[in-house]
N, C-alpha and C. Protein backbone atom coordinates (compact mmCIF):
# COMPACT_ATOMS: atom_id res chain seq x y z
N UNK A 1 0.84 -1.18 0.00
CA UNK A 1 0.00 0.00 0.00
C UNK A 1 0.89 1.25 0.00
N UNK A 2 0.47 2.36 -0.64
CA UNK A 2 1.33 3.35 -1.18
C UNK A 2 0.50 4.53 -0.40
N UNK A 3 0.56 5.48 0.50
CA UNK A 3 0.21 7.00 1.08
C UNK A 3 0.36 7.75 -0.17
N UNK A 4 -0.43 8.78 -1.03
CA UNK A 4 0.22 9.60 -1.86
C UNK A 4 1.40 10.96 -0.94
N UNK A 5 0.59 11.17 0.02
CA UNK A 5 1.20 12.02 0.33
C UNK A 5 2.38 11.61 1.88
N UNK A 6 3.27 10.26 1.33
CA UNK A 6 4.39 9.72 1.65
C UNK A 6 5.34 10.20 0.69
N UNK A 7 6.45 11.13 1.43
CA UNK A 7 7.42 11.16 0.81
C UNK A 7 8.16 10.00 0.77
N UNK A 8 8.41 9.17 0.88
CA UNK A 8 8.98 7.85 1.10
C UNK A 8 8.85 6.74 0.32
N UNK A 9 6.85 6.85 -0.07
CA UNK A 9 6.19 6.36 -1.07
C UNK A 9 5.89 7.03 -2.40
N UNK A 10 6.07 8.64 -2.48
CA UNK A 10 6.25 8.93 -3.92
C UNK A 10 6.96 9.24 -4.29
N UNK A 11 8.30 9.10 -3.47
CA UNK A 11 9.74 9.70 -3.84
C UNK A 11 9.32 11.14 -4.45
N UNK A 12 10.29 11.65 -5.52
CA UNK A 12 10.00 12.68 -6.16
C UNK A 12 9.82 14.23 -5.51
N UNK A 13 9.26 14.88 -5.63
CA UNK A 13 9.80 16.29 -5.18
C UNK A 13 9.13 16.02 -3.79
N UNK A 14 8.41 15.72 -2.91
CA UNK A 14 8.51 15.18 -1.77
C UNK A 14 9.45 14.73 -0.50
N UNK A 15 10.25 13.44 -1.55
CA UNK A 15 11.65 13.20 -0.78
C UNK A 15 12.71 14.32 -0.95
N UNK A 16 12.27 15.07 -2.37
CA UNK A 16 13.26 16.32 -2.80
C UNK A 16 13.83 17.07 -2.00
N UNK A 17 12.52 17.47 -1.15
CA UNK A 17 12.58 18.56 0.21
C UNK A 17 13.25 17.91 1.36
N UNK A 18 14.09 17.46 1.53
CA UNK A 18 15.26 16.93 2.56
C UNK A 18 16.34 15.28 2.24
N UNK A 19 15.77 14.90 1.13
CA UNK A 19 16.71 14.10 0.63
C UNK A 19 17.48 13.53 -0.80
N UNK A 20 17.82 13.07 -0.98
CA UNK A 20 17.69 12.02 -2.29
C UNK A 20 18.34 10.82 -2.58
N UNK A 21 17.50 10.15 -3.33
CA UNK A 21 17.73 8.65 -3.23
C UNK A 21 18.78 8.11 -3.97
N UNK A 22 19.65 7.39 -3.09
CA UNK A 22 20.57 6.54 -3.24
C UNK A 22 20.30 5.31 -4.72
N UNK A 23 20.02 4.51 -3.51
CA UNK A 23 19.31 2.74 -4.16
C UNK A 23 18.82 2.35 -3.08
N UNK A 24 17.74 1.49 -3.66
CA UNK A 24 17.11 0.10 -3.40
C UNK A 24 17.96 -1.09 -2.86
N UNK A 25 17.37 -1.60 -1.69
CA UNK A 25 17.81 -2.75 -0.92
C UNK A 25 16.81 -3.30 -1.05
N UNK A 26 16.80 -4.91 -0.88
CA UNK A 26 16.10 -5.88 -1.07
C UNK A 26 14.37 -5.34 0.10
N UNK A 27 14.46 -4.66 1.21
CA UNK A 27 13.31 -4.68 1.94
C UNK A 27 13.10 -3.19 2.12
N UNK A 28 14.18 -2.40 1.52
CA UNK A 28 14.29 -0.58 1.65
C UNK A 28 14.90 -0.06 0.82
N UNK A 29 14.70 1.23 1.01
CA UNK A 29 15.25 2.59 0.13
C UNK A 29 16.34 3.37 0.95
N UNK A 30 17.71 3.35 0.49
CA UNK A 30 18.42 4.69 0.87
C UNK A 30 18.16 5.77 0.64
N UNK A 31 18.21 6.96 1.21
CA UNK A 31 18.10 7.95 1.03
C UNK A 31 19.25 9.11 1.90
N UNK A 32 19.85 9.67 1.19
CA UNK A 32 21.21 10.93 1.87
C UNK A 32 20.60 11.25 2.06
N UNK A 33 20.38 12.10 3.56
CA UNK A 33 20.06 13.39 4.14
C UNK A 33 20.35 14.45 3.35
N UNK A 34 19.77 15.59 3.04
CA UNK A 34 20.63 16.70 2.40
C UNK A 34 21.31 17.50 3.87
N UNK A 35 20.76 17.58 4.91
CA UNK A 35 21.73 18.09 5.84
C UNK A 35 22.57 17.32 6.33
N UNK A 36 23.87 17.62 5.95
CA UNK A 36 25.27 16.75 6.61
C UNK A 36 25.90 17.36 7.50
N UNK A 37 25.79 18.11 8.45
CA UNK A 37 26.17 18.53 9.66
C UNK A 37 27.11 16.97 10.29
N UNK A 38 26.41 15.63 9.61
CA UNK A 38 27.55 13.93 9.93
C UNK A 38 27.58 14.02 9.04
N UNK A 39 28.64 13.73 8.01
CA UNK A 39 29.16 13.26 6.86
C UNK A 39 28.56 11.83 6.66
N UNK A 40 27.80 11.89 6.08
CA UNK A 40 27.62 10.40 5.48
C UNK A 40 26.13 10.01 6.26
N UNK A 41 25.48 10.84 6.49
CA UNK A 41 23.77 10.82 7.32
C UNK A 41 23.01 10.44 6.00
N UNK A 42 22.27 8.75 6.47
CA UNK A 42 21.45 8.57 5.01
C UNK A 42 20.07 8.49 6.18
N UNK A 43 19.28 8.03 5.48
CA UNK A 43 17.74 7.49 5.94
C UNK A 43 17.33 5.77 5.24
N UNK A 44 16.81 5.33 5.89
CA UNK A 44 16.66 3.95 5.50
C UNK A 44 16.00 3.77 6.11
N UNK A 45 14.54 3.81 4.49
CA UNK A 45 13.31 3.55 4.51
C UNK A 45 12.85 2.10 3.87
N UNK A 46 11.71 1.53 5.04
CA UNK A 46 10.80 1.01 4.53
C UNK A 46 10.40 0.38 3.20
N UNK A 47 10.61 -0.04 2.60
CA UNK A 47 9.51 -0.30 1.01
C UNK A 47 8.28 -1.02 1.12
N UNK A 48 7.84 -1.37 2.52
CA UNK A 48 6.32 -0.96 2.86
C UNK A 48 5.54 0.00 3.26
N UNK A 49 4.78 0.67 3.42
CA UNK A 49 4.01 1.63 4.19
C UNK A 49 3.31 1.65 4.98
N UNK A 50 4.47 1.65 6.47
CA UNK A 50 3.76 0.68 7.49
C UNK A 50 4.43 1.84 8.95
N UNK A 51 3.71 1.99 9.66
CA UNK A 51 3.77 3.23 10.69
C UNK A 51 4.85 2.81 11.77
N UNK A 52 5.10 1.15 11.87
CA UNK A 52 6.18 0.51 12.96
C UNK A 52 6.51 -0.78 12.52
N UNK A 53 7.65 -0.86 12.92
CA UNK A 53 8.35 -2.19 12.78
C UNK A 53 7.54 -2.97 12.91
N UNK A 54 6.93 -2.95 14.32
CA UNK A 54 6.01 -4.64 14.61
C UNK A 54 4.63 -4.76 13.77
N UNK A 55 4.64 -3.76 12.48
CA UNK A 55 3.45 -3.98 12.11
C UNK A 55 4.08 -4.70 10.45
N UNK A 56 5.50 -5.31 10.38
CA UNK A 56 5.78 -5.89 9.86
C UNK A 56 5.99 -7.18 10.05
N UNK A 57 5.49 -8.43 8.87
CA UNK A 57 5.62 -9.55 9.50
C UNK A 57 7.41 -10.18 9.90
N UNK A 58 7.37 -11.07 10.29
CA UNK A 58 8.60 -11.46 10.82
C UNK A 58 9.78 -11.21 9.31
N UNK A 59 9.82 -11.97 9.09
CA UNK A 59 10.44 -12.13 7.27
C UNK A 59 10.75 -10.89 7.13
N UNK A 60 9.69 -9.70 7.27
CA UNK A 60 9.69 -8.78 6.37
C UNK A 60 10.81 -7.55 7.39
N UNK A 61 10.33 -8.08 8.94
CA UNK A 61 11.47 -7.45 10.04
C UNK A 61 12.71 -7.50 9.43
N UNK A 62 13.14 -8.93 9.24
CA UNK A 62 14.25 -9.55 9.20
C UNK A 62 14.68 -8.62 8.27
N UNK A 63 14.55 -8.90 7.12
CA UNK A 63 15.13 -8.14 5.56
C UNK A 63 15.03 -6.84 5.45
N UNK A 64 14.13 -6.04 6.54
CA UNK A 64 14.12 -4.43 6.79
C UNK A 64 15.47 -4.15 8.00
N UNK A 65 15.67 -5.00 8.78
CA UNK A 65 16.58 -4.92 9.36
C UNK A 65 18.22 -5.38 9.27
N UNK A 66 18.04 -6.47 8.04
CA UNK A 66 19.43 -6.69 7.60
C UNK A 66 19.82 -5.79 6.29
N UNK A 67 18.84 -5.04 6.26
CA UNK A 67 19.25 -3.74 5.51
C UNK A 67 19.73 -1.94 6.03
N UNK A 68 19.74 -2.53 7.10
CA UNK A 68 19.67 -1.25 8.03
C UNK A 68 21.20 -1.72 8.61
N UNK A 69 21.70 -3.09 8.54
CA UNK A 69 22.83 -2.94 9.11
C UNK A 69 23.94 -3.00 7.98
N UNK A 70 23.25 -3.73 6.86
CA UNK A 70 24.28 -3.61 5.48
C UNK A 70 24.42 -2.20 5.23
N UNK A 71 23.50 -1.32 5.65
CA UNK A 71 24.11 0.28 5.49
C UNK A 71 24.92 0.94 6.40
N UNK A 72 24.80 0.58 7.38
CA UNK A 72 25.65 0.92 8.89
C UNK A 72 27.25 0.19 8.16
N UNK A 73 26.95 -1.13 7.95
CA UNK A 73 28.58 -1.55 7.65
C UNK A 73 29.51 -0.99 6.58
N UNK A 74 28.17 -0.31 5.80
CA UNK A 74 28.85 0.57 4.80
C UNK A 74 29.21 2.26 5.40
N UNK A 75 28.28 2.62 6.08
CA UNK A 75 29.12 3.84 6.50
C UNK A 75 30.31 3.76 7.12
N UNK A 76 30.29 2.46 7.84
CA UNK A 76 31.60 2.54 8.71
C UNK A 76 32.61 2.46 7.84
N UNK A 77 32.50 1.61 6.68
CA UNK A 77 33.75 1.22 5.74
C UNK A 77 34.26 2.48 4.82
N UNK A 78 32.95 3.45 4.60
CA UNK A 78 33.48 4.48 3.86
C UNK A 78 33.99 5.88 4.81
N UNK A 79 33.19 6.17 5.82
CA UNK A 79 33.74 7.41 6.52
C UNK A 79 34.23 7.22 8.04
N UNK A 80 34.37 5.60 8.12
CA UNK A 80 34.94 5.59 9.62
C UNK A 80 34.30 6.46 10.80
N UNK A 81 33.62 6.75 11.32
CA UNK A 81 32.90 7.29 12.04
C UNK A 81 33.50 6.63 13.65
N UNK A 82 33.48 7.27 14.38
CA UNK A 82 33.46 6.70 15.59
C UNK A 82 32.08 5.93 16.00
N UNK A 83 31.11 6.31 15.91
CA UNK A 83 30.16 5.67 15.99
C UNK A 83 28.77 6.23 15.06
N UNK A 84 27.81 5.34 14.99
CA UNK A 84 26.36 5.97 14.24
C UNK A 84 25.68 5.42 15.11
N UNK A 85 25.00 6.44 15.57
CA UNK A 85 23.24 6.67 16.06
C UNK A 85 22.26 6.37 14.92
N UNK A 86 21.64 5.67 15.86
CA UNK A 86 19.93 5.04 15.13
C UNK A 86 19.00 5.94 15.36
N UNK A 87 18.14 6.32 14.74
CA UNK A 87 16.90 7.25 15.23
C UNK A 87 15.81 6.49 14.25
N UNK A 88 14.99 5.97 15.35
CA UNK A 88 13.62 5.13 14.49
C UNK A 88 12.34 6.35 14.91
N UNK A 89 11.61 7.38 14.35
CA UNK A 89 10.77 8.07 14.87
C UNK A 89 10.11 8.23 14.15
N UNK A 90 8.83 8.77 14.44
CA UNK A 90 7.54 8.61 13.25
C UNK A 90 6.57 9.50 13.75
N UNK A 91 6.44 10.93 14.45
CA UNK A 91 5.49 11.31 15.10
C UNK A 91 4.65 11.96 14.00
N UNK A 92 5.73 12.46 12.68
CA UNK A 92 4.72 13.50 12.50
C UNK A 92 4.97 12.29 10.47
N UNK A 93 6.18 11.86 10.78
CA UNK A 93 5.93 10.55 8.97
C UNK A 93 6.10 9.31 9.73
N UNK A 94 4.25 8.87 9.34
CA UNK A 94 3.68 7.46 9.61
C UNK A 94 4.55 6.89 8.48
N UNK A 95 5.72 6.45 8.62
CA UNK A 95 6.35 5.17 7.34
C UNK A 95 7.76 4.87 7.98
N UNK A 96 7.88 3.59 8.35
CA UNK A 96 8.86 3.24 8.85
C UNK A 96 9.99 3.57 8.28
N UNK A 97 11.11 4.15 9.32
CA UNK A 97 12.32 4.43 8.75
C UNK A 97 13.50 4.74 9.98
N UNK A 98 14.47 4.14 9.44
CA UNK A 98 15.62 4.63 10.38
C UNK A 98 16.70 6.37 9.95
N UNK A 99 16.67 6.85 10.58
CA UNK A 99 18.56 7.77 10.66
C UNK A 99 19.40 7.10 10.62
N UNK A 100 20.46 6.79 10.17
CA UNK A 100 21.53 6.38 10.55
C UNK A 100 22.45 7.60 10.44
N UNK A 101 22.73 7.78 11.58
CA UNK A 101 23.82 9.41 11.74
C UNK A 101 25.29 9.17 12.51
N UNK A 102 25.85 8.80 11.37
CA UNK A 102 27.59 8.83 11.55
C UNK A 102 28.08 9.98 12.53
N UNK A 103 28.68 9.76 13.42
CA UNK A 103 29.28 10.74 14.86
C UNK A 103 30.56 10.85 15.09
N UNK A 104 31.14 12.36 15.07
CA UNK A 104 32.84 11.48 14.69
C UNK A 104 33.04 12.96 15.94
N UNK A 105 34.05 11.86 16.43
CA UNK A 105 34.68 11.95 17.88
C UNK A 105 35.77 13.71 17.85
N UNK A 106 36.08 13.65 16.89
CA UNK A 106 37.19 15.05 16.59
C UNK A 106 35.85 16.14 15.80
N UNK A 107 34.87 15.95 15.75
CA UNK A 107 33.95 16.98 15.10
C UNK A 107 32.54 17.19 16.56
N UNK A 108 33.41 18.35 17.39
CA UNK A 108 32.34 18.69 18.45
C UNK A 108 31.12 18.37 18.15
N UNK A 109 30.42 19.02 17.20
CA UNK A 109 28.82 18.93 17.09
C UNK A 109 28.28 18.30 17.32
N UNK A 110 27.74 18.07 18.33
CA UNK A 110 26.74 17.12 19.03
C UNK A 110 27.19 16.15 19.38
N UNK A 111 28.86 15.91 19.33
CA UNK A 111 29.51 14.73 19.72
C UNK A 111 28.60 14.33 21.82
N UNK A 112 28.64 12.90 21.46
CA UNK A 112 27.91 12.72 23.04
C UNK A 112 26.38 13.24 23.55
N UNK A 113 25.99 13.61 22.54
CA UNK A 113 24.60 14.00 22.60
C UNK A 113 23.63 14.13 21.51
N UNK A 114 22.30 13.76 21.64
CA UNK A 114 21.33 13.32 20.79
C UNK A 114 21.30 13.99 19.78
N UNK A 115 21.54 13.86 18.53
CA UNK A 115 21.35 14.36 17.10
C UNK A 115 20.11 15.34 16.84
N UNK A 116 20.48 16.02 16.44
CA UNK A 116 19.02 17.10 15.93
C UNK A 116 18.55 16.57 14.70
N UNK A 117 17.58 16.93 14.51
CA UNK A 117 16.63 16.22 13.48
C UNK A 117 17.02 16.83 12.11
N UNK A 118 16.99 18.26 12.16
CA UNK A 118 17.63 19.09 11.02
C UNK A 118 18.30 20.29 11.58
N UNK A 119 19.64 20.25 11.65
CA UNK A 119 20.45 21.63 12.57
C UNK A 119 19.98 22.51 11.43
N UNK A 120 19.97 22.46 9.86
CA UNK A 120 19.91 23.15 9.01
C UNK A 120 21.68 24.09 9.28
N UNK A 121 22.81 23.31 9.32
CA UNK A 121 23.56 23.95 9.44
C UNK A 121 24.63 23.88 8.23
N UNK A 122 24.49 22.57 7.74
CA UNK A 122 25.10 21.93 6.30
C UNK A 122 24.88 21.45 5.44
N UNK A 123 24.83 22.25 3.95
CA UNK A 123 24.08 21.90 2.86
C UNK A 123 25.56 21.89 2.23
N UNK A 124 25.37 20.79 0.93
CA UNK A 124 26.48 20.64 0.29
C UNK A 124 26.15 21.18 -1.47
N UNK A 125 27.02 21.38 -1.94
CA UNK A 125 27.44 21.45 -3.80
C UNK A 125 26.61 20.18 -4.31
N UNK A 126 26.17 19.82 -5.30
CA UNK A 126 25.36 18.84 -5.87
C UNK A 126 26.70 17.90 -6.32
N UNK A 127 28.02 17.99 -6.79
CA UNK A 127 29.08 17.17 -6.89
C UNK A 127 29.26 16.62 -5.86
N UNK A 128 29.14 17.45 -4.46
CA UNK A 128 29.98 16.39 -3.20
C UNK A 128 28.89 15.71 -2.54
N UNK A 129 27.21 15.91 -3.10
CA UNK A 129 26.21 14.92 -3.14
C UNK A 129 26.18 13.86 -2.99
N UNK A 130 26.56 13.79 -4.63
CA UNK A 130 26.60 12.98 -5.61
C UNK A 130 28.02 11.64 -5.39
N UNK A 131 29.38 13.03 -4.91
CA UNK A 131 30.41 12.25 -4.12
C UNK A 131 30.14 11.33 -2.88
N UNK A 132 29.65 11.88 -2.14
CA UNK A 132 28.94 10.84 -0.84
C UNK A 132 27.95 9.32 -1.42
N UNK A 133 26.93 9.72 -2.07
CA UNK A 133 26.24 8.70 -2.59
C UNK A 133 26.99 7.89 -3.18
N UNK A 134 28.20 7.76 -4.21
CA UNK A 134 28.73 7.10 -5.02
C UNK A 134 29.36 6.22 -3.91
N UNK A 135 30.33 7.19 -2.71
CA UNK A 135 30.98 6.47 -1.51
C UNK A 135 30.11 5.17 -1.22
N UNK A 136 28.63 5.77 -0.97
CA UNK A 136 28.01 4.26 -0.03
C UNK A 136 27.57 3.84 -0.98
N UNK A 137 27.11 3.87 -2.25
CA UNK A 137 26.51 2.71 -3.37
C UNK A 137 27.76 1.68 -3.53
N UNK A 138 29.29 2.31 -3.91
CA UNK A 138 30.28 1.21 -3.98
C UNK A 138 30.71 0.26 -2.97
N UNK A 139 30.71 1.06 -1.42
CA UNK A 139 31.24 0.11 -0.65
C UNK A 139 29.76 -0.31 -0.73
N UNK A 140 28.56 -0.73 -0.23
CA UNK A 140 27.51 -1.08 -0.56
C UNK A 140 27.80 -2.68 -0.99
N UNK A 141 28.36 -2.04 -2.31
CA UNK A 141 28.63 -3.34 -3.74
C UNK A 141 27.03 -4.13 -3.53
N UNK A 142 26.04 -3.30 -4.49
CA UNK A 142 24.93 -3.94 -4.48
C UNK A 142 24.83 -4.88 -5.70
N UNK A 143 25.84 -5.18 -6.79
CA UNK A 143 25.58 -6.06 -7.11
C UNK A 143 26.12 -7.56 -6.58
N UNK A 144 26.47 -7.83 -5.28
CA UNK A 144 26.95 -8.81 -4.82
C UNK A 144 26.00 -9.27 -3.24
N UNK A 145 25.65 -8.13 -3.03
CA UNK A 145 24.69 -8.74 -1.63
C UNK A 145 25.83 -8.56 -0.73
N UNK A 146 27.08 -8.11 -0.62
CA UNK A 146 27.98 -8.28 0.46
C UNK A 146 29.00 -6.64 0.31
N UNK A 147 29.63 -7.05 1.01
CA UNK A 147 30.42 -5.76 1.30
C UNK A 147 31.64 -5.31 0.55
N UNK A 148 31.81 -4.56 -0.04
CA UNK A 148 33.34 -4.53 -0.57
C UNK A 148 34.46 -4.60 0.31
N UNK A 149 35.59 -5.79 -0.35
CA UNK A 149 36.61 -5.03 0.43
C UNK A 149 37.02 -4.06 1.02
N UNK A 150 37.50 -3.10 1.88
CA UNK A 150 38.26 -2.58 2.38
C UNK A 150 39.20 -2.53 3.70
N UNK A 151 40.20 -1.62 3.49
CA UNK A 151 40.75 -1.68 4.51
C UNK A 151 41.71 -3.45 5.18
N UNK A 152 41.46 -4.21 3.53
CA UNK A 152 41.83 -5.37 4.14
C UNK A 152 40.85 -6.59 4.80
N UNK A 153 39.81 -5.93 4.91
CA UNK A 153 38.52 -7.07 5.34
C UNK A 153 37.37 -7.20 4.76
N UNK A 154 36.54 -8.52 4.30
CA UNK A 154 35.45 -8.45 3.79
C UNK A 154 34.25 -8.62 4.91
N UNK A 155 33.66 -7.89 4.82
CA UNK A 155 31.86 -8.17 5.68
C UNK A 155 30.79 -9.00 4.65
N UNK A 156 30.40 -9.68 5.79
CA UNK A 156 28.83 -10.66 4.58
C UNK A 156 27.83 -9.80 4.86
């Protein structure tokens, strides 16, 4: 089931107004944040239209959630982050979705404390966009289901 007025579900100038889409995972949609105040802040949505996790069946948990960490293993592989925060929230968009917000230990901002939703403090050039997205589609390596090398190690 599709919301028209889901940005999530009609992509398009909707998602326009704060993101844009990566790729498709087997149970979700990437999506870059356009505010990077974290280098490398995507969203990872749903490809159901469903207001909470538990209103997904088991199966469908599973493959929404082993997509949420195949993107985590990719931020870590491309921007090293000290750590990424999860933010699962839905008060005001009924459609399941995570933050994943890369946190890096030498960049004060909000280091040690809860992420703002939109600082509206960092907008980027449409090249270094486009540069970020390319970062997590390759380590990604979505045509293999697994992780690219780097750094010397492979992830499944």
């Amino acid at each position: 089931m599709m919301d028209q007025n889901c940005a999530y579900c009609m992509e398009g100038e909707l998602l326009g107004k704060f993101g844009i889409k990566i790729c498709d995972l087997p149970a979700s949609t990437v999506i870059l944040f356009k505010e990077q105040s974290h280098k490398g802040r995507v969203i990872v949505a749903s490809k159901s239209h469903v207001d909470d996790i538990s209103d997904l069946s088991q199966e469908e948990r599973i493959a929404f959630m082993e997509d949420v960490s195949r993107v985590a293993k990719a931020l870590h592989q491309a921007f090293s982050p000290a750590k990424i925060n999860f933010g699962a929230y839905g008060d005001t968009m009924h459609h399941l979705h995570f933050h994943l917000v890369p946190k890096y230990a030498e960049d004060a901002f909000e280091w040690g404390a809860v992420f703002a939703m939109n600082p509206n403090r960092t907008f980027l050039e449409e090249e270094a966009y486009a540069s970020l997205m390319q970062e997590i589609r390759i380590t990604c390596d979505l045509g293999s289901g697994r992780l690219l090398e780097t750094n010397g190690r492979i992830d499944p």
